[in-house]
Each structure stands twice: as C-alpha cells, then as structure tokens.
N, C-alpha and C. Protein backbone atom coordinates (compact mmCIF):
# COMPACT_ATOMS: atom_id res chain seq x y z
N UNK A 1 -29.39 111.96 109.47
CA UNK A 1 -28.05 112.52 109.47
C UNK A 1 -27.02 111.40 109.51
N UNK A 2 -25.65 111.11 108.57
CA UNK A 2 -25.08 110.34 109.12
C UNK A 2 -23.86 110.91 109.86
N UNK A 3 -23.23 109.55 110.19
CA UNK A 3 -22.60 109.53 111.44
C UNK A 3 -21.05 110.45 110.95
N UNK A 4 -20.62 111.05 111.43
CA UNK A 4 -19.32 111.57 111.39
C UNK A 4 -18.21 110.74 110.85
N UNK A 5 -17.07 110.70 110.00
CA UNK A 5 -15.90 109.93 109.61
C UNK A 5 -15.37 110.35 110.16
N UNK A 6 -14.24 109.23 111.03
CA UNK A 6 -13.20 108.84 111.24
C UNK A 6 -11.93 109.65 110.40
N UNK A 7 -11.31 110.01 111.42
CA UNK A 7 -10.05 110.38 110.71
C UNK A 7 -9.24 109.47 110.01
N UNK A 8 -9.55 108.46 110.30
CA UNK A 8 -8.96 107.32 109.35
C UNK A 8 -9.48 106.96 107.79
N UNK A 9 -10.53 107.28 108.25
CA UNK A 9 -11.33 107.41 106.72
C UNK A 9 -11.60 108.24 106.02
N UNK A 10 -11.85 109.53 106.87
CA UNK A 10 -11.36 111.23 105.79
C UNK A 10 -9.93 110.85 104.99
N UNK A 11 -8.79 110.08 105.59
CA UNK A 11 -7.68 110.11 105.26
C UNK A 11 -7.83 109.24 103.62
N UNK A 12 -8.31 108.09 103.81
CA UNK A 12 -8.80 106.89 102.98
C UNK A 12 -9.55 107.82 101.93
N UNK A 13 -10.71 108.55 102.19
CA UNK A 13 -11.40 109.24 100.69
C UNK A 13 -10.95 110.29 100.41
N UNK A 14 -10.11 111.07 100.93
CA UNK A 14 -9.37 112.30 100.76
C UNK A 14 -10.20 113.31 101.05
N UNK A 15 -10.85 113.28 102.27
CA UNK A 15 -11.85 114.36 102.81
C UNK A 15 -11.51 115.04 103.93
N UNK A 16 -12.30 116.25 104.22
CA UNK A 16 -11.81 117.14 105.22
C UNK A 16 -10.59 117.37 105.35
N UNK A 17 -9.22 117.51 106.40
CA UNK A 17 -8.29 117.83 106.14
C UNK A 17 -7.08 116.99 104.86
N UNK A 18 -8.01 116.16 104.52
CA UNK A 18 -7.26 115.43 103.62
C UNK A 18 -7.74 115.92 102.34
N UNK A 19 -8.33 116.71 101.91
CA UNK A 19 -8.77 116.95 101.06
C UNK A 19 -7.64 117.55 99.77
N UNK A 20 -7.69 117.01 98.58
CA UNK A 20 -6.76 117.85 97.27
C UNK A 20 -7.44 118.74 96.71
N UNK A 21 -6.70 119.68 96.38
CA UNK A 21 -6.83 120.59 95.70
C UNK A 21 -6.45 120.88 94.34
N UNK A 22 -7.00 120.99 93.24
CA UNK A 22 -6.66 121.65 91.57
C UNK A 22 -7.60 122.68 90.96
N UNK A 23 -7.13 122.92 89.93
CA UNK A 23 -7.85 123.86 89.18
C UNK A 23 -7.70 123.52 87.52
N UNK A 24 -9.15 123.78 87.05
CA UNK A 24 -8.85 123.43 85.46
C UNK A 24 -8.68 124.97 85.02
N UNK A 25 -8.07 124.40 83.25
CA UNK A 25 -7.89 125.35 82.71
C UNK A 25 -8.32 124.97 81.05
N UNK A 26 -8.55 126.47 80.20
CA UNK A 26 -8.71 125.70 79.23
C UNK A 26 -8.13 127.29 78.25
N UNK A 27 -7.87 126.80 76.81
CA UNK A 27 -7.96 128.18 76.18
C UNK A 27 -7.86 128.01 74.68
N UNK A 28 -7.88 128.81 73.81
CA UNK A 28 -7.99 128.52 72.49
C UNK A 28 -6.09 129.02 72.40
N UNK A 29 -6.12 128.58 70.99
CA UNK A 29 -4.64 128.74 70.56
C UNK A 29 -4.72 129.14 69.35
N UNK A 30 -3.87 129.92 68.83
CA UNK A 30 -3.49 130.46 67.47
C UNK A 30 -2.19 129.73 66.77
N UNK A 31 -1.93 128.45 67.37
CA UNK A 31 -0.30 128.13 66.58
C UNK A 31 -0.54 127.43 64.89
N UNK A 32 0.50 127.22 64.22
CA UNK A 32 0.56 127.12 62.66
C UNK A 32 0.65 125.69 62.77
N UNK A 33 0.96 125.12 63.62
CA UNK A 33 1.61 123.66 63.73
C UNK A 33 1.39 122.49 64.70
N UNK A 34 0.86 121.21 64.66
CA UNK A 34 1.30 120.66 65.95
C UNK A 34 2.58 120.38 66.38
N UNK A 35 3.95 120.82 65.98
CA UNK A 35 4.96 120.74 65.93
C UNK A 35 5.10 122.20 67.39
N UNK A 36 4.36 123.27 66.58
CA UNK A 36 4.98 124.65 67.71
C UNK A 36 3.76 123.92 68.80
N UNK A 37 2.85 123.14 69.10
CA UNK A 37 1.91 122.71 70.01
C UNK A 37 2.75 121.42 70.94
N UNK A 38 3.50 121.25 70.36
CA UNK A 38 4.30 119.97 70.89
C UNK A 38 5.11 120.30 71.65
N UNK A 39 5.99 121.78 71.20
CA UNK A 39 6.71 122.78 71.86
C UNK A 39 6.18 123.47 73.33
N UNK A 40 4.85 123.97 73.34
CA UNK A 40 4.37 124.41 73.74
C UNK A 40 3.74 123.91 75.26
N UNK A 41 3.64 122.78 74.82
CA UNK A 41 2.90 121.25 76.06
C UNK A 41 4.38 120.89 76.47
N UNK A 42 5.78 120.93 76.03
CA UNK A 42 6.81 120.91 76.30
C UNK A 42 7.11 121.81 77.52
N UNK A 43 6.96 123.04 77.07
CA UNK A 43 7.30 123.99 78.11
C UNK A 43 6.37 124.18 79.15
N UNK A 44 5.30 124.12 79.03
CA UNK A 44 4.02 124.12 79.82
C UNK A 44 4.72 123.03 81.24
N UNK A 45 4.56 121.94 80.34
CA UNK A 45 4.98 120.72 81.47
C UNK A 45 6.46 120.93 82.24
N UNK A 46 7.25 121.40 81.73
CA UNK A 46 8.66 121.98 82.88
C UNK A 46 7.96 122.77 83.79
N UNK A 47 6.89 123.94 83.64
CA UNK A 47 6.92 124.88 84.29
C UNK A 47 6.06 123.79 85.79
N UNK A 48 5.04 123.22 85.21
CA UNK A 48 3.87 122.41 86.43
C UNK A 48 5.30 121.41 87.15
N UNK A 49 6.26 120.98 86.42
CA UNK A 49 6.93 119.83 87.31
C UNK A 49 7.87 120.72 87.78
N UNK A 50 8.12 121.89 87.74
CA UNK A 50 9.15 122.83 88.44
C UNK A 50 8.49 123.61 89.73
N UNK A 51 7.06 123.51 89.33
CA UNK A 51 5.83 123.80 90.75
C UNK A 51 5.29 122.61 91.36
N UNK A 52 6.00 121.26 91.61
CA UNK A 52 5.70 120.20 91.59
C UNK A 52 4.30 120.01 91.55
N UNK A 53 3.62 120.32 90.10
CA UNK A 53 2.28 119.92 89.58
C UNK A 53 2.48 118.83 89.02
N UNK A 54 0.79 118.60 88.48
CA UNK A 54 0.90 117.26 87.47
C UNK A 54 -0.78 117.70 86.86
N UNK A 55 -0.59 117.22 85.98
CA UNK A 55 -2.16 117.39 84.69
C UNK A 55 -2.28 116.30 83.90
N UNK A 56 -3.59 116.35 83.99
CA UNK A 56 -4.66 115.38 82.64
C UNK A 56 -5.21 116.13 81.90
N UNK A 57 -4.85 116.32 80.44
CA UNK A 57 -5.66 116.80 79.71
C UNK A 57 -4.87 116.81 78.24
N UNK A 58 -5.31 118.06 77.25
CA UNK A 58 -4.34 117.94 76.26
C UNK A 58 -5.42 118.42 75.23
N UNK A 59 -4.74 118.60 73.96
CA UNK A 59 -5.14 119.41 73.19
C UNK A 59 -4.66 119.56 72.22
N UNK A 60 -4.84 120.34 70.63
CA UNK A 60 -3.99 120.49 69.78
C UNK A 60 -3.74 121.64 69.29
N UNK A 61 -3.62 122.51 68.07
CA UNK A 61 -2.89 123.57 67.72
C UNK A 61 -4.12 125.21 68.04
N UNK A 62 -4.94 123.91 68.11
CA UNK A 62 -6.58 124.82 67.99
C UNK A 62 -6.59 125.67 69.64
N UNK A 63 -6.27 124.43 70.63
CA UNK A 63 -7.27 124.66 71.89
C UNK A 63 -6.68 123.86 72.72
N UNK A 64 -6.49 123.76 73.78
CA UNK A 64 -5.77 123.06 75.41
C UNK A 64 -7.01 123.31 76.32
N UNK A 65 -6.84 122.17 77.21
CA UNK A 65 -7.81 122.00 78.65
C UNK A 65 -6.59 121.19 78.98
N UNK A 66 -6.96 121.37 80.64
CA UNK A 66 -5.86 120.16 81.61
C UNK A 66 -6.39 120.81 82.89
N UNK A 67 -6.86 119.70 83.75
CA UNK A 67 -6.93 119.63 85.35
C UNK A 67 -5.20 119.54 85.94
N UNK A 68 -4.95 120.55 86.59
CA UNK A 68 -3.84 120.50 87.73
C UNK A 68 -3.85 120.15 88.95
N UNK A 69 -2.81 119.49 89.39
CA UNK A 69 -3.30 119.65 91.10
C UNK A 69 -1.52 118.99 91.60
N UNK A 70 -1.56 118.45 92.90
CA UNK A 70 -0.48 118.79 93.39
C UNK A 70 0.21 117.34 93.10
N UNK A 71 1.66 117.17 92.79
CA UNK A 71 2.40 115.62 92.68
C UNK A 71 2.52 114.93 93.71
N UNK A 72 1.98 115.61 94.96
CA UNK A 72 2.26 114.95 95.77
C UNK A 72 1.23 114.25 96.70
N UNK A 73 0.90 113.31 97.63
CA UNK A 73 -0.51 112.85 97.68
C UNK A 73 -0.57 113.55 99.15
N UNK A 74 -1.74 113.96 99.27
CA UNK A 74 -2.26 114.45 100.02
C UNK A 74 -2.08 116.27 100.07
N UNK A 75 -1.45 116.75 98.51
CA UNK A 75 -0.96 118.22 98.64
C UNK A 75 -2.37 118.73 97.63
N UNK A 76 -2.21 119.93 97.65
CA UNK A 76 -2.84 120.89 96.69
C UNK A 76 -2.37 121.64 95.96
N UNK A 77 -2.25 122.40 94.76
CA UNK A 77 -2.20 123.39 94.53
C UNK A 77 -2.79 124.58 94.62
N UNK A 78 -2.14 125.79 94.83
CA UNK A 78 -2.13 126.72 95.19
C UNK A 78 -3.22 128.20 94.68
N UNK A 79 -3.20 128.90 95.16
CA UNK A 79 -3.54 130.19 94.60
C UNK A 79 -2.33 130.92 93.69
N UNK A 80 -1.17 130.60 94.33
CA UNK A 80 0.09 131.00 93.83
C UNK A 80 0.38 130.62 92.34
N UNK A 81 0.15 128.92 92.04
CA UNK A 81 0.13 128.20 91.17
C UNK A 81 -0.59 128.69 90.33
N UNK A 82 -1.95 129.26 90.42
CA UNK A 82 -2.54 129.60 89.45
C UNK A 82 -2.33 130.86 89.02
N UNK A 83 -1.91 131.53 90.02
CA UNK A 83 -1.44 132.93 89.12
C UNK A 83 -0.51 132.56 88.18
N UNK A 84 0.31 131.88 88.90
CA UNK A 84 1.91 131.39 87.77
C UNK A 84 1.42 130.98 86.52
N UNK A 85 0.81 129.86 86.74
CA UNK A 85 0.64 129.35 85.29
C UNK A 85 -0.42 130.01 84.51
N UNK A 86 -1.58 131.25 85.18
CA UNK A 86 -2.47 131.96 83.86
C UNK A 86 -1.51 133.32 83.64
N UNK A 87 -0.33 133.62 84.37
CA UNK A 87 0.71 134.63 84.00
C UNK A 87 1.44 134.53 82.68
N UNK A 88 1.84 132.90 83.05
CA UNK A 88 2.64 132.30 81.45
C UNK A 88 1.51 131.95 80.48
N UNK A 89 0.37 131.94 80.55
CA UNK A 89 -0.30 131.55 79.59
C UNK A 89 -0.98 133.17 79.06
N UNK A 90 -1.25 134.03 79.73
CA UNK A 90 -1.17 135.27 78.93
C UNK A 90 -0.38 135.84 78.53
N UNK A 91 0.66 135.85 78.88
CA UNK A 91 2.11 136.19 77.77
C UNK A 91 2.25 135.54 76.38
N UNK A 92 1.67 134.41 76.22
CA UNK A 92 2.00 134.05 74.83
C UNK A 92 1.13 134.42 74.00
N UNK A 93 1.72 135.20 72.97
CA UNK A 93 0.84 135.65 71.87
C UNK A 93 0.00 134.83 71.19
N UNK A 94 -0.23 133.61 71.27
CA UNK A 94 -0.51 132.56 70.64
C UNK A 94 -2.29 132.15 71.33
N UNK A 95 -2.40 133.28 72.49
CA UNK A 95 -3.79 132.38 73.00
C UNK A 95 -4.69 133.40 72.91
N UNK A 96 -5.46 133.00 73.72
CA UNK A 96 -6.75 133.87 73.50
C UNK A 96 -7.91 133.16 74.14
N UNK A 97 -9.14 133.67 74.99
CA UNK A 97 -9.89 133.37 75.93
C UNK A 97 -9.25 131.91 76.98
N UNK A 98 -8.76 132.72 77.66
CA UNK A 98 -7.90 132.00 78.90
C UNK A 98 -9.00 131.73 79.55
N UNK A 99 -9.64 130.78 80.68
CA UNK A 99 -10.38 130.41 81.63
C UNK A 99 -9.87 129.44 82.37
N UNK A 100 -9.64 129.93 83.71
CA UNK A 100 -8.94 129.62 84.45
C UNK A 100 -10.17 129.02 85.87
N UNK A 101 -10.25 127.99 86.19
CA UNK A 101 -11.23 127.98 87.39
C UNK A 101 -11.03 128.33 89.13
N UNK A 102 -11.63 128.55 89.56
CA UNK A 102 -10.75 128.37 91.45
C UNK A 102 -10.39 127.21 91.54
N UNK A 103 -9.62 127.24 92.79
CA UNK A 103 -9.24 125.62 93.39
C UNK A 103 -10.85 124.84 93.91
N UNK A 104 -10.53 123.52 93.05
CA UNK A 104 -11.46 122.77 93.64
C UNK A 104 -11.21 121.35 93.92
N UNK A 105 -12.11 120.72 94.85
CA UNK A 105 -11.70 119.42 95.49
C UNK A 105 -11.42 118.40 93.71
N UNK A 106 -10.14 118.07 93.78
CA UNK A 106 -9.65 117.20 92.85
C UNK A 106 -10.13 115.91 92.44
N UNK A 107 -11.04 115.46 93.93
CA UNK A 107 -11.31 114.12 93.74
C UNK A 107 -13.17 113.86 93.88
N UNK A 108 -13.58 114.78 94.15
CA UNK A 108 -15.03 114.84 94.00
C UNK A 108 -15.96 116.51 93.67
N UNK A 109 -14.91 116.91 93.26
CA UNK A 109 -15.24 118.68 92.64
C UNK A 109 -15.31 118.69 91.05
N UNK A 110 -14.70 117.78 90.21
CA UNK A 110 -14.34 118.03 89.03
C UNK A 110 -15.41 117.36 88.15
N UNK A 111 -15.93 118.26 87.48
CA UNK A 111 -16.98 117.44 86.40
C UNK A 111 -16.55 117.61 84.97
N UNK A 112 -16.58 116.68 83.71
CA UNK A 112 -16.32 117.02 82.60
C UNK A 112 -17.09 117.12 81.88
C-alpha cells in the first residue's frame, strides 16, 4: 500500500480536493462551408469564455470534438456547463449525434 499524499502534493498533481474537472464533447455537422464552421467555433468560443471555460480540440465543416474544463486553475466545470453548452449545441440545425461525456478528472481521466 502506499503511503498517503500530503496536501501539499495533492495540491502539486491536482489530486483529491485539488482535483479538475471537464467533459468532452464531440458531434457531426451538416454546414456548406468552413467559412459557416469558422462562424460557428466563433460563437461556440464566446459562449465557454462567457462560462469562464476553455477547450482543446477542433474540427471542420464535417465534425467537432473539444475537451472543456474550467479557466481557472484549480476550478472545474460544471454539471450546469454541460447542460448549457449540449442545450446550444442541439438547437442548431446543423448537427446531429451530439455525445456529450460526464465530468471527468481533466488531468488523468482523459484518454484520446
């Protein structure tokens, strides 16, 4: 068994109460253009920096993926967050098979 971490060092690997939180997402797209896709990653990105999010990912007219999680260090995103952003992403006529994941640890949960 090993030995228990230090709260100094949960803090250091981002474990236990330090732990982040995100969620991926991914979905197909119906747009005509990378022009309306350019638009689209436009508005996307106001909505995550207006929920002070942030994402890696990207995509083109076809299809989008992007890991979310919180701008701030040591925050998470939410349950809230993810309703928000698979709310705006089923409203647009443009998508189709949305998959949305739970929150998971950001820094040792995420596999690609």
């Amino acid at each position: 068994m090993s030995k228990p971490k230090s709260r100094r060092l949960q803090k250091k690997l981002y474990m236990g109460e330090f732990t982040e939180y995100g969620f991926q997402l991914s979905c197909d797209l119906g747009l005509e253009s990378e022009q309306d896709f350019s638009k689209l990653l436009d508005q996307f990105i106001s909505l995550i920096e207006s929920r002070d999010l942030v994402m890696a990912g990207g995509g083109d007219k076809t299809q989008f993926e992007a890991f979310i999680w919180s701008a701030h260090r040591y925050g998470s995103a939410t349950e809230e967050d993810i309703k928000v952003i698979s709310d705006w992403f089923k409203a647009l006529p443009s998508v189709a098979q949305l998959q949305v994941s739970e929150l998971v640890d950001a820094n040792y949960g995420v596999s690609f």
